[in-house]
C-alpha atoms as a PDB file:
ATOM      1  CA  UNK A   1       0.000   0.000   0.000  1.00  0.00           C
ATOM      2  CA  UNK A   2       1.505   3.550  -0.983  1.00  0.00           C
ATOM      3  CA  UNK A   3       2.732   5.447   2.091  1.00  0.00           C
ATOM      4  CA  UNK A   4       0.290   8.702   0.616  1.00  0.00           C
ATOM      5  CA  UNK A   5      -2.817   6.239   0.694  1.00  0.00           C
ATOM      6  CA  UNK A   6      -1.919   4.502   4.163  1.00  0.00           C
ATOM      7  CA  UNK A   7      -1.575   7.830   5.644  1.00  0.00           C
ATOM      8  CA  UNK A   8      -4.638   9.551   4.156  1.00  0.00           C
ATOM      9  CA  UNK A   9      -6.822   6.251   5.821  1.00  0.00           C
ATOM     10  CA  UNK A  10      -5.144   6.991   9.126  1.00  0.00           C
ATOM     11  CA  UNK A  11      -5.912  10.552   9.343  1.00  0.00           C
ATOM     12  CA  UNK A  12      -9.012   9.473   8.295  1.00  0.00           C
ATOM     13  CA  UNK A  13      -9.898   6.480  11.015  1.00  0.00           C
ATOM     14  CA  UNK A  14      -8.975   9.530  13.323  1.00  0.00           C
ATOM     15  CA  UNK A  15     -11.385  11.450  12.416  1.00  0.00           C
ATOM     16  CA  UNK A  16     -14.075   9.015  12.417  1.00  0.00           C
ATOM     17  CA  UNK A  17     -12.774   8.279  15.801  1.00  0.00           C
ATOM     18  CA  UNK A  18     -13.158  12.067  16.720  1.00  0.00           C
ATOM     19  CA  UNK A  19     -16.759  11.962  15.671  1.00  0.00           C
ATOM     20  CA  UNK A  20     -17.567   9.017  17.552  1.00  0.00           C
ATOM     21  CA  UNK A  21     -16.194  10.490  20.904  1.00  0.00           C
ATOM     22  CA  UNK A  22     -17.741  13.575  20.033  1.00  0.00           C
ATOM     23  CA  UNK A  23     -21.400  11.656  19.251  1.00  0.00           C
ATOM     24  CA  UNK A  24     -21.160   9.538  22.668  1.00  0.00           C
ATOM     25  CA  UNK A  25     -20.463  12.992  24.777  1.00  0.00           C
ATOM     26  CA  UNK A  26     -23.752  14.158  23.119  1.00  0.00           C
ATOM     27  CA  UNK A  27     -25.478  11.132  24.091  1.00  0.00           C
ATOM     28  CA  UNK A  28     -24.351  11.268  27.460  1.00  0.00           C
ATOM     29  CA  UNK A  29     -25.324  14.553  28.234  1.00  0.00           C
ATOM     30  CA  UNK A  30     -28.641  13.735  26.584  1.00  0.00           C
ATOM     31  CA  UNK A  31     -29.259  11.168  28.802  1.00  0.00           C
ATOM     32  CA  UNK A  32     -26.896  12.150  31.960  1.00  0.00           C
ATOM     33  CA  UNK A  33     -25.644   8.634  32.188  1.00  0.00           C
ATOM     34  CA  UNK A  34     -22.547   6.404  31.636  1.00  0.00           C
ATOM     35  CA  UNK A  35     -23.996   4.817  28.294  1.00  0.00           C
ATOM     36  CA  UNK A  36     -20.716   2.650  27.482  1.00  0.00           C
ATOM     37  CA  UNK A  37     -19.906   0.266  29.304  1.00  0.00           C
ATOM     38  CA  UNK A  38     -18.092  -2.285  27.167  1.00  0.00           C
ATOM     39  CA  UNK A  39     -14.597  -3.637  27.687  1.00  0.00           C
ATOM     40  CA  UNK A  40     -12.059  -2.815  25.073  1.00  0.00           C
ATOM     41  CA  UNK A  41     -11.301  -5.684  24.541  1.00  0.00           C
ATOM     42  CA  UNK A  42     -15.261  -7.340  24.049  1.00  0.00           C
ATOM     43  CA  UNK A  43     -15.857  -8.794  20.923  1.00  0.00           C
ATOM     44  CA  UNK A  44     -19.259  -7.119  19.437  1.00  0.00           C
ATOM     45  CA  UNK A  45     -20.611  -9.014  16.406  1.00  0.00           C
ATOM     46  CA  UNK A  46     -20.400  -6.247  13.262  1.00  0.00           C
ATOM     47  CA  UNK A  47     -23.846  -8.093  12.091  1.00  0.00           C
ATOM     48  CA  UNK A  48     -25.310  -7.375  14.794  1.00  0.00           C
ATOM     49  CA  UNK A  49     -24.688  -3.906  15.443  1.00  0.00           C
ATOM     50  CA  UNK A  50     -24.453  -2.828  11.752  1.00  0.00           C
ATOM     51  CA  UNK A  51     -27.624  -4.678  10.001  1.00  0.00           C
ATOM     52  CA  UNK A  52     -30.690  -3.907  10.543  1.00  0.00           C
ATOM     53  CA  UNK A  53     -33.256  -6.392   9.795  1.00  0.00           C
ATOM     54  CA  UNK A  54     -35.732  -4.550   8.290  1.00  0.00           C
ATOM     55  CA  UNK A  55     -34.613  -1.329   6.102  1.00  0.00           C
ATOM     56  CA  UNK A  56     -35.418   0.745   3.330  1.00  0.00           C
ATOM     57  CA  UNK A  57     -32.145   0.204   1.819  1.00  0.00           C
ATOM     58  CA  UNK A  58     -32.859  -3.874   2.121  1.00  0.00           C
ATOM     59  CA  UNK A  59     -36.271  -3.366   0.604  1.00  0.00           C
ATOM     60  CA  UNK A  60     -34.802  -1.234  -2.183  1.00  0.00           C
ATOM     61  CA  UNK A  61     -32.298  -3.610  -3.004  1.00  0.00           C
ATOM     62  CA  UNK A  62     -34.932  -6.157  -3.170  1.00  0.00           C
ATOM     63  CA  UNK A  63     -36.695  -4.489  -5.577  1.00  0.00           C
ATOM     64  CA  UNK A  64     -33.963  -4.547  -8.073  1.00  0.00           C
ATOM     65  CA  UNK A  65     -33.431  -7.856  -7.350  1.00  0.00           C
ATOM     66  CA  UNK A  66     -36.547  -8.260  -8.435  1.00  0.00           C
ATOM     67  CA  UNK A  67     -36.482  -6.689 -11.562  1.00  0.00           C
ATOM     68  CA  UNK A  68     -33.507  -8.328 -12.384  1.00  0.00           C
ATOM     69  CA  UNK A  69     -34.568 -11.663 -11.874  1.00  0.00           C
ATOM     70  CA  UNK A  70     -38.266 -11.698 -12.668  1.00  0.00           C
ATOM     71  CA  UNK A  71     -38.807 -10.827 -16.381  1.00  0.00           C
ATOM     72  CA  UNK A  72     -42.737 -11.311 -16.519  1.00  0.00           C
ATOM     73  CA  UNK A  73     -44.750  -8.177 -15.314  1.00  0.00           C
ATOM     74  CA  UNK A  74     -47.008 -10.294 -13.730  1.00  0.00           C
ATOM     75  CA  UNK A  75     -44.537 -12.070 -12.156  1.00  0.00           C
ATOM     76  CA  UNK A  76     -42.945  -8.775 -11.008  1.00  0.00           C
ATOM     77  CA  UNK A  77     -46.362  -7.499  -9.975  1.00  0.00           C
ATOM     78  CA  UNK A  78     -46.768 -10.723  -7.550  1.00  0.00           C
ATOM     79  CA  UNK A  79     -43.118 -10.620  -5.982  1.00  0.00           C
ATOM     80  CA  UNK A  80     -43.431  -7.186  -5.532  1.00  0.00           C
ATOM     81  CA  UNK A  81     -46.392  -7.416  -2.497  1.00  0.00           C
ATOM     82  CA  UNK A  82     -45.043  -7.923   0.125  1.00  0.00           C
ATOM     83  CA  UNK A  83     -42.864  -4.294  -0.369  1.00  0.00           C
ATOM     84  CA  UNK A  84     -46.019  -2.293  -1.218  1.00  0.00           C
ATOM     85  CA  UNK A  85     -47.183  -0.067   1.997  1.00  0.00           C
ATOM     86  CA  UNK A  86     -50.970  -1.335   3.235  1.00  0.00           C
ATOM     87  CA  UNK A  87     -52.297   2.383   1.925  1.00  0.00           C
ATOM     88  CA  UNK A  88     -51.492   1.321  -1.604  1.00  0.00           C
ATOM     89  CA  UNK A  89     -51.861  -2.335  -1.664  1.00  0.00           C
ATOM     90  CA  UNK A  90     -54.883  -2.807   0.754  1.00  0.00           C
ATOM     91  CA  UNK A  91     -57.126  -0.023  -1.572  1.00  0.00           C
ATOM     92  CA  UNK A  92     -57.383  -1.418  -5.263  1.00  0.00           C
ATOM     93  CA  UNK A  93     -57.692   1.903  -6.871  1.00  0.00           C
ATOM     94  CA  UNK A  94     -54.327   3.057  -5.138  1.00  0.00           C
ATOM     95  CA  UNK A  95     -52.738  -0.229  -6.150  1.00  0.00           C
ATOM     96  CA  UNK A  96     -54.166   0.094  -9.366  1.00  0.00           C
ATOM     97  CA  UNK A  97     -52.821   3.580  -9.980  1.00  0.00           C
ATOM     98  CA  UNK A  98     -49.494   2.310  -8.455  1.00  0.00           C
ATOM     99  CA  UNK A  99     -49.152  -0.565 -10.995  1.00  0.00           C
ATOM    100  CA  UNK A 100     -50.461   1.521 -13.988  1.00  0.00           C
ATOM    101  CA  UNK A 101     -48.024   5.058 -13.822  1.00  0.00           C
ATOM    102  CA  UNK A 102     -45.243   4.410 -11.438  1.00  0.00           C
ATOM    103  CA  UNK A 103     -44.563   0.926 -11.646  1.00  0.00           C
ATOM    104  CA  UNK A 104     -44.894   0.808 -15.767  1.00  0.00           C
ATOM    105  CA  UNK A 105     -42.180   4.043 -15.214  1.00  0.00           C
ATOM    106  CA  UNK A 106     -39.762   2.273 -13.402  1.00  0.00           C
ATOM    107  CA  UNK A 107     -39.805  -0.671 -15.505  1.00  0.00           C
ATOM    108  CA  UNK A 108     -38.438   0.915 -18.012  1.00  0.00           C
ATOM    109  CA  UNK A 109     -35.701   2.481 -16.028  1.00  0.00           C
ATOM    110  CA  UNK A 110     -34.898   0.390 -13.191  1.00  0.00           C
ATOM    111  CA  UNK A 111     -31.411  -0.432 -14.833  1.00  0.00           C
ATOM    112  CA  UNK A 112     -30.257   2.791 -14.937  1.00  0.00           C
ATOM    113  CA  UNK A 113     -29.924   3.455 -11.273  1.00  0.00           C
ATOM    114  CA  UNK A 114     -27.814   1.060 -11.245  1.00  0.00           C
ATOM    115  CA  UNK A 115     -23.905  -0.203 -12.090  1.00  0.00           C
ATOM    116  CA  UNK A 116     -23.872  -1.727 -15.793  1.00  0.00           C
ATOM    117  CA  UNK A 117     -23.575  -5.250 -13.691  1.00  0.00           C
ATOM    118  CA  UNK A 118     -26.620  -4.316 -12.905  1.00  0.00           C
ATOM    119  CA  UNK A 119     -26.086  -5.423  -9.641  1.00  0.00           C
ATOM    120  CA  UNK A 120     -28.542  -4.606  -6.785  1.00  0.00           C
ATOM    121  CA  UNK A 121     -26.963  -3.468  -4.799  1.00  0.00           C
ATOM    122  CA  UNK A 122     -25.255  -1.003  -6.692  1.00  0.00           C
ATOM    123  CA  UNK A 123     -27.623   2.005  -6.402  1.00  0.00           C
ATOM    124  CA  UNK A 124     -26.634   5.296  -5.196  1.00  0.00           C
ATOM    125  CA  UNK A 125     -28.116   7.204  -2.892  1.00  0.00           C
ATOM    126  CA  UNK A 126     -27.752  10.778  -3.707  1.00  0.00           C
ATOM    127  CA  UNK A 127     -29.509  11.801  -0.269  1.00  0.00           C
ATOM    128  CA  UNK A 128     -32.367  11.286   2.423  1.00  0.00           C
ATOM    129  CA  UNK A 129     -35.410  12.860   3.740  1.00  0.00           C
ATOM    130  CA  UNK A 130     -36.489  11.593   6.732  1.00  0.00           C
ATOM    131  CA  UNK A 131     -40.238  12.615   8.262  1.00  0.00           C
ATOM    132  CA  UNK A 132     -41.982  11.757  11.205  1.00  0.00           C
ATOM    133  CA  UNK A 133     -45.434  11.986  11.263  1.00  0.00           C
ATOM    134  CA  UNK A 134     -46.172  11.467  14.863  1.00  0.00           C
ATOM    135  CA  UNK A 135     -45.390   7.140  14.896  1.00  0.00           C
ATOM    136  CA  UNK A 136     -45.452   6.812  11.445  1.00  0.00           C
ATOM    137  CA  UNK A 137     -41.892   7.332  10.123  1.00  0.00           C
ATOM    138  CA  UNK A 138     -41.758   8.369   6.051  1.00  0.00           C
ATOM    139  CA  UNK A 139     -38.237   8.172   4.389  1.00  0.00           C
ATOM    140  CA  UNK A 140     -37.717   9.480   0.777  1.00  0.00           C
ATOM    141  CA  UNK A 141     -34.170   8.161  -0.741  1.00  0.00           C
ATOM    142  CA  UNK A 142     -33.459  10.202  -3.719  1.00  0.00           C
ATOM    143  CA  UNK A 143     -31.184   7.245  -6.301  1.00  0.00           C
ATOM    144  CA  UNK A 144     -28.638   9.040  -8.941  1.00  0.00           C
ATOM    145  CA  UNK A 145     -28.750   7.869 -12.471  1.00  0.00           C
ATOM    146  CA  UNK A 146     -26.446   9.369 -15.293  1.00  0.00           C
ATOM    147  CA  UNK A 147     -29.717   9.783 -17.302  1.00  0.00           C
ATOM    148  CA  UNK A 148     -31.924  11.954 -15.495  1.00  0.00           C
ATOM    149  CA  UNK A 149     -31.377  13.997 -11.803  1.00  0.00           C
ATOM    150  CA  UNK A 150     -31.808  11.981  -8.735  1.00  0.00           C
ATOM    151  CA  UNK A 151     -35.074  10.715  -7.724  1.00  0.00           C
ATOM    152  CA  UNK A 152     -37.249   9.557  -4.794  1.00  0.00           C
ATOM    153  CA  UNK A 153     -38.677   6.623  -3.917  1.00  0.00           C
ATOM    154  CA  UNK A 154     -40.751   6.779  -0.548  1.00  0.00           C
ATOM    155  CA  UNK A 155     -40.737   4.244   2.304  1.00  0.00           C
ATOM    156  CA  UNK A 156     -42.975   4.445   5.569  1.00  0.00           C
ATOM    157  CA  UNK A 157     -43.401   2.670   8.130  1.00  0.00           C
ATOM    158  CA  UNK A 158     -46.038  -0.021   7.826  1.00  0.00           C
ATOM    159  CA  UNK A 159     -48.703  -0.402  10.919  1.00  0.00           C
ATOM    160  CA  UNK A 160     -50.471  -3.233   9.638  1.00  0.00           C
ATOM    161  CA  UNK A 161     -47.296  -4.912   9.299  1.00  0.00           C
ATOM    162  CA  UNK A 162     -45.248  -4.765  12.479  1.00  0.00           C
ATOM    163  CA  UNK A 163     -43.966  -1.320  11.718  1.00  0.00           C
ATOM    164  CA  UNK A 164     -41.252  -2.343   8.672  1.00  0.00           C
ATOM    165  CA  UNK A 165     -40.452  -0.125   6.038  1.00  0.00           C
ATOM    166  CA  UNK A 166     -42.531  -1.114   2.742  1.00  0.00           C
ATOM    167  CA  UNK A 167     -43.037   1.287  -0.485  1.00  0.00           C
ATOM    168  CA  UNK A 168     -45.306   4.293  -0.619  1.00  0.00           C
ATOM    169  CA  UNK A 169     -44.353   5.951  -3.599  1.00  0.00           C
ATOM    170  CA  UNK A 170     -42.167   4.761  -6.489  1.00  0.00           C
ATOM    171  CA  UNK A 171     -40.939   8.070  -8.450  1.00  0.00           C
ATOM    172  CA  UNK A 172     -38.000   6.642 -10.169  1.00  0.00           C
END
């Protein structure tokens, strides 16, 4: 590894360090307690701590994946339930709508927010708006594509379904 590369990782670790110090201070004050309490040398499972079983990103990457994979629209149409929010999916005229405009949109251009693997994983998330709306959490991610300026699909929070991100809006 070139001395100029190992160098500009160290100075970065240290700043992510920096942050992290800085973030736990802020959370301690927050709270007024000792929040930390982990030996240095505890093993902590990355998994754990850094996936989260149910997010948008997940159910966006699942939707490519099904894209990819499926090449029927009816097919498509079928996989995709289970990511549709109960607003749109549990009102046929919604669903209809859905399925008619913004579906038939993005399956025309689902591959170009995406690497030319096409892998799907390989979206980019330009960046997020997050709303509350009292429980009810709403997330728009905004994807880039070379083709056309970055734009939003929305996720919210799913009552009727133990609270898990599902699709609201699909503006891609």
């Amino acid at each position: 590894m070139k001395h100029e590369t190992k160098s500009l990782l160290l100075k970065k670790i240290l700043f992510i360090e920096q942050e992290l110090q800085s973030l736990k201070r802020i959370l301690q004050e927050e709270s007024g307690e000792e929040l930390f309490h982990f030996a240095e040398d505890e093993a902590i499972d990355a998994d754990v701590v850094f996936t989260e079983k149910d997010s948008a990103e997940q159910h966006l990457e699942h939707l490519f994946s099904i894209m990819r994979q499926t090449p029927s629209s009816d097919e498509q149409k079928k996989a995709l339930a289970d990511l549709i929010h109960s607003s749109v999916s549990g009102h046929p005229p919604a669903l209809d709508s859905f399925f008619r405009f913004s579906f038939k949109t993005f399956q025309g251009r689902w591959a170009d927010y995406l690497d030319e693997n096409q892998t799907p994983s390989s979206f980019h998330i330009e960046r997020r708006k997050e709303n509350s709306l009292g429980e009810l959490l709403e997330l728009k991610l905004y994807l880039s594509s070379d083709k056309r300026s970055p734009s939003p699909i929305t996720f919210k929070k799913d009552p009727k379904d133990q609270m898990t991100w599902k699709i609201l809006s699909l503006s891609l």
